[in-house]
Protein backbone atom coordinates (compact mmCIF):
# COMPACT_ATOMS: atom_id res chain seq x y z
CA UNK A 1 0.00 0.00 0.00
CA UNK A 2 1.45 3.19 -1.13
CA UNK A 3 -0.80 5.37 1.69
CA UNK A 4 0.92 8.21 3.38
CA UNK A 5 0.15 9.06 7.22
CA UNK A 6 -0.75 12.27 7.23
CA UNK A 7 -1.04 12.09 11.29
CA UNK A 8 2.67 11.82 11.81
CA UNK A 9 5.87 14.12 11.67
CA UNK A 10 5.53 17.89 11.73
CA UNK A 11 2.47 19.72 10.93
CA UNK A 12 4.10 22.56 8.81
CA UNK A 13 6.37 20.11 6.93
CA UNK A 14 3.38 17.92 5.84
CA UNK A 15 1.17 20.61 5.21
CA UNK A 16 3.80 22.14 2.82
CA UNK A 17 4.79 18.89 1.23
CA UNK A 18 1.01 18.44 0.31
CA UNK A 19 -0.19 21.13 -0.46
CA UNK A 20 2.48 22.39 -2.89
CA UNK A 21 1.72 19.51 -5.53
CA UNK A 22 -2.00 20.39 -4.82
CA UNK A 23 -1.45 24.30 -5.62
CA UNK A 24 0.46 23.27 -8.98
CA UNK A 25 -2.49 21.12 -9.88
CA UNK A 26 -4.94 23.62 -9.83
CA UNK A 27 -2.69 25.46 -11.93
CA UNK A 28 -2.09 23.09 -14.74
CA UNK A 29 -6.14 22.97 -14.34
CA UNK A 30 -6.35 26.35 -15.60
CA UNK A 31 -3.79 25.73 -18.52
CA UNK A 32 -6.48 24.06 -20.52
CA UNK A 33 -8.56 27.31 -21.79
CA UNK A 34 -5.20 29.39 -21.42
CA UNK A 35 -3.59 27.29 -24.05
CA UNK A 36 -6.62 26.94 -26.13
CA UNK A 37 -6.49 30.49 -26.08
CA UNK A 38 -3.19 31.01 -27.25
CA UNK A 39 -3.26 28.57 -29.93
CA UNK A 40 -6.28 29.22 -31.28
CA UNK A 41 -5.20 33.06 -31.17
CA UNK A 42 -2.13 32.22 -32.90
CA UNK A 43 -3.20 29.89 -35.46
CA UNK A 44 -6.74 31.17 -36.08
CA UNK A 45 -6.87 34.59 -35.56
CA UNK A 46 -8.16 36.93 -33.62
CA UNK A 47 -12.23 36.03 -33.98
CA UNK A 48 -11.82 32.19 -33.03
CA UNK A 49 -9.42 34.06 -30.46
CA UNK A 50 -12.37 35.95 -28.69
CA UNK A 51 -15.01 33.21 -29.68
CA UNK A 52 -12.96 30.73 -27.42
CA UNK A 53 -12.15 33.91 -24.60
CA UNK A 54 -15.60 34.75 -24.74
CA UNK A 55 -16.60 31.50 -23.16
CA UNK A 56 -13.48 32.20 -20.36
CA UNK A 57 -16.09 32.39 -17.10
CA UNK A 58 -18.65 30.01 -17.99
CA UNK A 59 -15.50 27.20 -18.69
CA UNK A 60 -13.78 28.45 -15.08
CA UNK A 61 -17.63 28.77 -13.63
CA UNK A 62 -17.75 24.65 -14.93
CA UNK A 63 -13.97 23.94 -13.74
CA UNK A 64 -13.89 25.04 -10.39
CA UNK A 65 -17.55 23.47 -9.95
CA UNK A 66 -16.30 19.99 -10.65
CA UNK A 67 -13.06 20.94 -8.59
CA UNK A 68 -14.89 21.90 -5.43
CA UNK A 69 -17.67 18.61 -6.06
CA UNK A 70 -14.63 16.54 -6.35
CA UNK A 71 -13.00 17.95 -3.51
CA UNK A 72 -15.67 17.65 -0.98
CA UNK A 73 -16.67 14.22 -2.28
CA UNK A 74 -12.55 13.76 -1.09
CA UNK A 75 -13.34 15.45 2.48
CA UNK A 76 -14.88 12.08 4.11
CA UNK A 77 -12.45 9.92 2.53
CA UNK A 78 -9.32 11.95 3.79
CA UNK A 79 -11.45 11.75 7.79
CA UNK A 80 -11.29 7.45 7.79
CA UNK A 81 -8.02 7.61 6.55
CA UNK A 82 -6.98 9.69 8.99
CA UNK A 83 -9.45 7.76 11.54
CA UNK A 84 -7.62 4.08 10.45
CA UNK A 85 -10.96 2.83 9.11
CA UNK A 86 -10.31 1.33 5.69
CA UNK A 87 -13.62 -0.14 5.57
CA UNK A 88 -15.71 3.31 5.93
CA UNK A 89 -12.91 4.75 3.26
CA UNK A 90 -14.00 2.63 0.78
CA UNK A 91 -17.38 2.76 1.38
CA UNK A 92 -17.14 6.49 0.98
CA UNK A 93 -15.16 6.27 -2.29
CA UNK A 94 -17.56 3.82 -3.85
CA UNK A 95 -20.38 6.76 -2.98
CA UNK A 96 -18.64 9.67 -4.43
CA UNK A 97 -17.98 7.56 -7.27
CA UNK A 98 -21.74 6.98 -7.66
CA UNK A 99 -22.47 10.32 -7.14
CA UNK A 100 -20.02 11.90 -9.64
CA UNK A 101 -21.62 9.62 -12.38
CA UNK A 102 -25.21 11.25 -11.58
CA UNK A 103 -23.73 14.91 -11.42
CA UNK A 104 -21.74 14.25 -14.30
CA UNK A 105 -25.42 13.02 -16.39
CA UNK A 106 -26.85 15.99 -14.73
CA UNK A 107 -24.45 18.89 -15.71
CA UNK A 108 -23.94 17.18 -19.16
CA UNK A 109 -27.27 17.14 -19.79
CA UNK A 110 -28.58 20.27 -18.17
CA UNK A 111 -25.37 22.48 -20.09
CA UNK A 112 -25.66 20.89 -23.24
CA UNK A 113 -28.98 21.68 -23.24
CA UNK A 114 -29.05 25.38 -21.78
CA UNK A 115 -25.51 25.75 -24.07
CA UNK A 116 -27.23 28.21 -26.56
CA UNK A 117 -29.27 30.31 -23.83
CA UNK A 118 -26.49 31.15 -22.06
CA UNK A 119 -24.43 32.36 -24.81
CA UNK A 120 -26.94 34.41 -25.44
CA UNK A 121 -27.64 35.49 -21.71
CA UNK A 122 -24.04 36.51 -22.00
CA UNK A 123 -24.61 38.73 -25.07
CA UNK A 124 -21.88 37.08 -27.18
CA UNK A 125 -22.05 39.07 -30.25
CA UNK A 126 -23.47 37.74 -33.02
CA UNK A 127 -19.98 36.95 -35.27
CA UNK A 128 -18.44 35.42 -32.98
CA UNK A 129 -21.56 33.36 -31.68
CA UNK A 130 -20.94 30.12 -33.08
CA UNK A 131 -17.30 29.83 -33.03
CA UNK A 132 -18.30 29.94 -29.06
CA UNK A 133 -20.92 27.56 -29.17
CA UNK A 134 -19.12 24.77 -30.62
CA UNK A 135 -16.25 25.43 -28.63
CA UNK A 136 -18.14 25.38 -25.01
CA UNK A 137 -20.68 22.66 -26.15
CA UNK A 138 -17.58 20.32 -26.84
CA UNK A 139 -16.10 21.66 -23.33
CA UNK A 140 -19.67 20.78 -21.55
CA UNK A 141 -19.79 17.14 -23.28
CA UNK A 142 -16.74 16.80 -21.74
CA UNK A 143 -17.49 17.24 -17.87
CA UNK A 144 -17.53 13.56 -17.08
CA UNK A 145 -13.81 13.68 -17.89
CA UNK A 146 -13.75 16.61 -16.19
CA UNK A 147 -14.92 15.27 -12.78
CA UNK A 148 -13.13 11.52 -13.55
CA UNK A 149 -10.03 13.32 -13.10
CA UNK A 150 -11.05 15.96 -9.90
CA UNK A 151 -12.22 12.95 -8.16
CA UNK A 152 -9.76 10.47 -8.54
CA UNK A 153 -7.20 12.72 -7.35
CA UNK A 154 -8.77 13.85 -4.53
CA UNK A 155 -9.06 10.39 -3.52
CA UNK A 156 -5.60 9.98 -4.15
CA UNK A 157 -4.97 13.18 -2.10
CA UNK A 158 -6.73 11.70 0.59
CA UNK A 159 -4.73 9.04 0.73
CA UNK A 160 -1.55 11.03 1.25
CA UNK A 161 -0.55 11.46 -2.45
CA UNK A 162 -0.92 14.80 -3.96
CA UNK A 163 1.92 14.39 -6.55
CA UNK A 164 0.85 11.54 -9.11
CA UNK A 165 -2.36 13.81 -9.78
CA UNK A 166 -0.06 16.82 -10.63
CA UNK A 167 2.20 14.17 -13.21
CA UNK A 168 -0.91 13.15 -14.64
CA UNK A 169 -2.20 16.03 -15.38
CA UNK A 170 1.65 17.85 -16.20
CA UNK A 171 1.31 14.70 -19.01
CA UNK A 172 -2.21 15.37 -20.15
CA UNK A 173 -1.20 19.52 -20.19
CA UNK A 174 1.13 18.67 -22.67
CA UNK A 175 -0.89 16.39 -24.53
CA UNK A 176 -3.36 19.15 -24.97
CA UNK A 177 -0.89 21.41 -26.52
CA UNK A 178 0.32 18.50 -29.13
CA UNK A 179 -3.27 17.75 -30.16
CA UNK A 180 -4.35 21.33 -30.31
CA UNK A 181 -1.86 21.49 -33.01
CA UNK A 182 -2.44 18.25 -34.83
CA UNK A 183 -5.95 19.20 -34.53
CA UNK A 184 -5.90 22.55 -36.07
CA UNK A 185 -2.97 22.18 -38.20
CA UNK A 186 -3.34 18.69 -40.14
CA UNK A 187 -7.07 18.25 -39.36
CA UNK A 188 -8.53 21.51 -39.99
CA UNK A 189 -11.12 21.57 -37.27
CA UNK A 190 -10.86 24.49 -35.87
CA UNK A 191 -12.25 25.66 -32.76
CA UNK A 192 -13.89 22.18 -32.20
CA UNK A 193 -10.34 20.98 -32.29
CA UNK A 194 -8.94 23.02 -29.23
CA UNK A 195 -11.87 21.81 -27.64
CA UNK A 196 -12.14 17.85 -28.47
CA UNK A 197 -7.66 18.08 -27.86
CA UNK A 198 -8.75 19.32 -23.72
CA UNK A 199 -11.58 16.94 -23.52
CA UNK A 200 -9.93 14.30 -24.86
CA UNK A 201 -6.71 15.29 -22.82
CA UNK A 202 -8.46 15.28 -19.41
CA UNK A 203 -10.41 12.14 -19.87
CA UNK A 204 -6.72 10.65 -20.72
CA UNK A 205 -5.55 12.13 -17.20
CA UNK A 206 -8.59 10.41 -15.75
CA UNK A 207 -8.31 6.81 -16.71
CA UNK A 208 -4.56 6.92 -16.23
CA UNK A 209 -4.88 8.10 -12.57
CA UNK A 210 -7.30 5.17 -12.47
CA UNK A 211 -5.47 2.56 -13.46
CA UNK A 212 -2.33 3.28 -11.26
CA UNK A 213 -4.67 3.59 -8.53
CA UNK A 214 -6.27 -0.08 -9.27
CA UNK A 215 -2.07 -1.32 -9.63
CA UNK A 216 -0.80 0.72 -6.50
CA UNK A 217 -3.49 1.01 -4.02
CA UNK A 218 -4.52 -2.44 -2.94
CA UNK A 219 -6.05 -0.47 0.16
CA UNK A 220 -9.11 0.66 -2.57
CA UNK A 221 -10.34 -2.93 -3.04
CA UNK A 222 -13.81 -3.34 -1.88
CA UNK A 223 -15.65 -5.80 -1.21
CA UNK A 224 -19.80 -5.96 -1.99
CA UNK A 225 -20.91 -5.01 0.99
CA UNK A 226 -18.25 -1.95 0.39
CA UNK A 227 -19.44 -1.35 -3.25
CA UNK A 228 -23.67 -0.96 -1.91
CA UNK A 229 -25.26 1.93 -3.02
CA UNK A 230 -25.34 4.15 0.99
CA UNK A 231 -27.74 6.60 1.02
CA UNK A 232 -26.30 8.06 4.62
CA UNK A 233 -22.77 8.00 3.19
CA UNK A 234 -24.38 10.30 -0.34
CA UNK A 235 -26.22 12.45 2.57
CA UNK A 236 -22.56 12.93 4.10
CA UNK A 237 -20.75 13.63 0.75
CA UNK A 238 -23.44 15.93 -0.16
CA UNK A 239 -23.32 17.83 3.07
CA UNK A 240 -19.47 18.26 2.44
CA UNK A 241 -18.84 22.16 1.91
CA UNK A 242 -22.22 23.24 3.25
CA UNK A 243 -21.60 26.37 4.99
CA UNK A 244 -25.47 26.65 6.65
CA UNK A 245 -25.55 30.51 5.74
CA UNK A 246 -28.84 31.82 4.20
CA UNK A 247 -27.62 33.83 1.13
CA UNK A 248 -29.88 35.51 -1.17
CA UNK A 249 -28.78 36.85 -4.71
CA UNK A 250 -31.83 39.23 -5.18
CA UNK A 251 -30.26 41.55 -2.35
CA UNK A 252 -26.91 41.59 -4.34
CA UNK A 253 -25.64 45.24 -5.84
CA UNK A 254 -22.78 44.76 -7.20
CA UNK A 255 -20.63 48.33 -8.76
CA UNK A 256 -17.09 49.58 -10.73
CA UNK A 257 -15.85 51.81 -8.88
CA UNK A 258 -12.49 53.81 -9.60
CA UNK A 259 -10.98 57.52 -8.99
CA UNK A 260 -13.11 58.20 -11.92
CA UNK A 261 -16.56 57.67 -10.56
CA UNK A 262 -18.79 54.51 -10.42
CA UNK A 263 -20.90 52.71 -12.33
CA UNK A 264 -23.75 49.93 -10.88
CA UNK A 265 -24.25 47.05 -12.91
CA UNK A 266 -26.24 44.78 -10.98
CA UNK A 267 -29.06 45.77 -8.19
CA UNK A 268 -30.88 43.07 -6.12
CA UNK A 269 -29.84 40.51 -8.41
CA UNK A 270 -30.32 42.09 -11.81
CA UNK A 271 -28.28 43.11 -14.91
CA UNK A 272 -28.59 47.06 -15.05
CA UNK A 273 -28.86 49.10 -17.83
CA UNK A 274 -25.06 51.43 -17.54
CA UNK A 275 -23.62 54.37 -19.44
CA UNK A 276 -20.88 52.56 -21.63
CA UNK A 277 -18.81 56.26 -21.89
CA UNK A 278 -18.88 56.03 -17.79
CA UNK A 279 -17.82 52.45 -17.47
CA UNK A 280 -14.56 52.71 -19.86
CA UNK A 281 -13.64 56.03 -18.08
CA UNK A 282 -14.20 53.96 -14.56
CA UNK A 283 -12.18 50.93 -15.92
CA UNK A 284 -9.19 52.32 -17.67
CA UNK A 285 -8.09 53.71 -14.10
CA UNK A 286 -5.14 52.07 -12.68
CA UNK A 287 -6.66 50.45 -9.61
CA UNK A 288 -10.42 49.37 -9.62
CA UNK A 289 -13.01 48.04 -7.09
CA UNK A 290 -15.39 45.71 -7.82
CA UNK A 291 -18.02 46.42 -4.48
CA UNK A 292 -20.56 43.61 -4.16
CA UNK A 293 -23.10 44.26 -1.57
CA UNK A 294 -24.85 40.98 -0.27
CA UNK A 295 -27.37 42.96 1.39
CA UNK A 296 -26.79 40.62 4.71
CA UNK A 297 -25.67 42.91 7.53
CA UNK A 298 -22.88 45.55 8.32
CA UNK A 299 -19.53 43.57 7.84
CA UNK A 300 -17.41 43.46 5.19
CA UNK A 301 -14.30 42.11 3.40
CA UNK A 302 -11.69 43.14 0.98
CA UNK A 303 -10.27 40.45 -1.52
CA UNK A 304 -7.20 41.23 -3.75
CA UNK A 305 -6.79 40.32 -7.87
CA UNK A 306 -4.70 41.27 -10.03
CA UNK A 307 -5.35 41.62 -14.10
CA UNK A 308 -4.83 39.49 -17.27
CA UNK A 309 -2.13 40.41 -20.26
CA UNK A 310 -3.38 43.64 -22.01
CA UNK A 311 -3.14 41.70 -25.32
CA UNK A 312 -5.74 39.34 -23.78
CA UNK A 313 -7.75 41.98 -22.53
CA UNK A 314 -7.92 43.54 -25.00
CA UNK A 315 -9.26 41.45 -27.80
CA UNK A 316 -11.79 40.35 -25.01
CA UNK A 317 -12.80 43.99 -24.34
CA UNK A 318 -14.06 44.11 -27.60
CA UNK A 319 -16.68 41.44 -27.21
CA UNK A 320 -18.24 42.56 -24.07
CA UNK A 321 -19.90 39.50 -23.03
């Protein structure tokens, strides 16, 4: 069994040692659209360019869903290994694994369906419209890679291994690239082809990760009893995350502001009507806030960002979506 103890040495050590792999993960999880981006930029031009950056948030929106599904499934597992109760591990595994197949039916279903209404709740402009569509619709069809991958390795995180996900996916990252190329290059399929080369890349990181885990982790195999559908465990995995705050969009403002003035955009939950000569002179200032009022009571929170390439903002500025 290849299963680290996380419960012994130094705290600080471990925690580093984990969570480094975990934090380079995440970023090679990124590098999907990125690349897309740039290749398709480079090789395409600058309207399959903002076709395939137009669809930026809703593909991160998607991403760090699965991500944070995946990791919470991972939360239970990680507590009986910790706890030295194999038998409750692998009942939880076999759960989550249940679980992410009916999410993954769900969200492929529900986004491939929805694909076209929210391009055009998004206002992507007409000439760039179905450049996007194909592009996202692929990326959609493709969440049950997607969440093969985010669970398996949080499994394997909770086990103690946070670096074979990060190879994995280093591999698959660079497999990307090479098909995005082939793709676009010697099959002449265009967007679709940045899109099939990360679907087809991730669901290559997933089925790898699975078979080194059948080879190396004799500790994952169940028996029947093990492998029964648990509707307590699903209640558990489900309730993973769950802060128990009421939160209610339709008391959400949210406003640009900058040295130059402010502009609303959004009041109690809904898109606003804004003067376009106000907003560029608010957002070409050097430092801009982004105030979101929940509407919730008197505290309140700053959180730092930082911006993209101009190049990249650019050609996206152009296609206000």
């Amino acid at each position: 069994c290849m299963t680290k103890d996380l419960t012994q040495g130094s705290p600080m050590g471990l925690i580093v040692r984990f969570a480094l792999p975990t934090l380079l993960g995440m970023l090679f999880q990124q590098l999907y659209n990125m690349v897309d981006t740039m290749i398709v930029g480079k090789l395409l031009g600058a309207s399959a360019l903002a076709a395939v950056g137009s669809t930026g948030s809703i593909n991160f929106f998607v991403i760090g869903f699965c991500m944070g599904l995946c990791g919470g499934f991972a939360i239970p597992v990680a507590q009986r290994m910790g706890a030295n109760e194999p038998s409750k591990m692998r009942r939880y595994v076999a759960n989550s694994a249940y679980l992410a197949a009916l999410f993954s039916l769900l969200l492929t279903t529900a986004t491939g369906l929805l694909c076209r209404t929210i391009l055009t709740v998004m206002r992507t402009p007409a000439d760039i419209f179905d450049n996007a569509y194909t592009y996202i619709f692929i990326i959609f069809m493709g969440i049950p890679a997607t969440i093969l991958y985010n669970l398996l390795a949080g499994i394997l995180r909770s086990l103690g291994d946070s670096k074979t996900p990060v190879v994995f996916l280093a591999l698959s990252s660079f497999l990307n690239i090479f098909l995005d190329f082939a793709l676009i290059l010697w099959f002449d399929a265009g967007v679709a082809g940045a899109a099939i080369a990360t679907v087809v890349s991730q669901g290559i990181s997933g089925v790898a990760c699975l078979c080194y885990m059948a080879k190396k982790y004799p500790i994952l195999r169940m028996s029947r009893e093990e492998r029964r559908l648990d509707i307590h465990s699903c209640r558990v995995l489900c309730a993973m995350g769950y802060s128990g705050e009421d939160f209610n969009p339709d008391k959400v403002d949210v406003a640009f502001q900058s040295q130059a003035g402010s502009v609303q955009v959004c009041a109690k939950g809904r898109g606003l009507d804004f003067d376009e000569d106000l907003a560029k002179r608010v957002l070409t200032e050097h430092d801009v806030t982004i105030a979101i009022t929940m509407g919730e009571g008197d505290s309140s929170c700053t959180c730092w960002g930082c911006d993209l390439t101009y190049e990249y903002v650019k050609i996206n500025g152009d296609y206000r979506t």
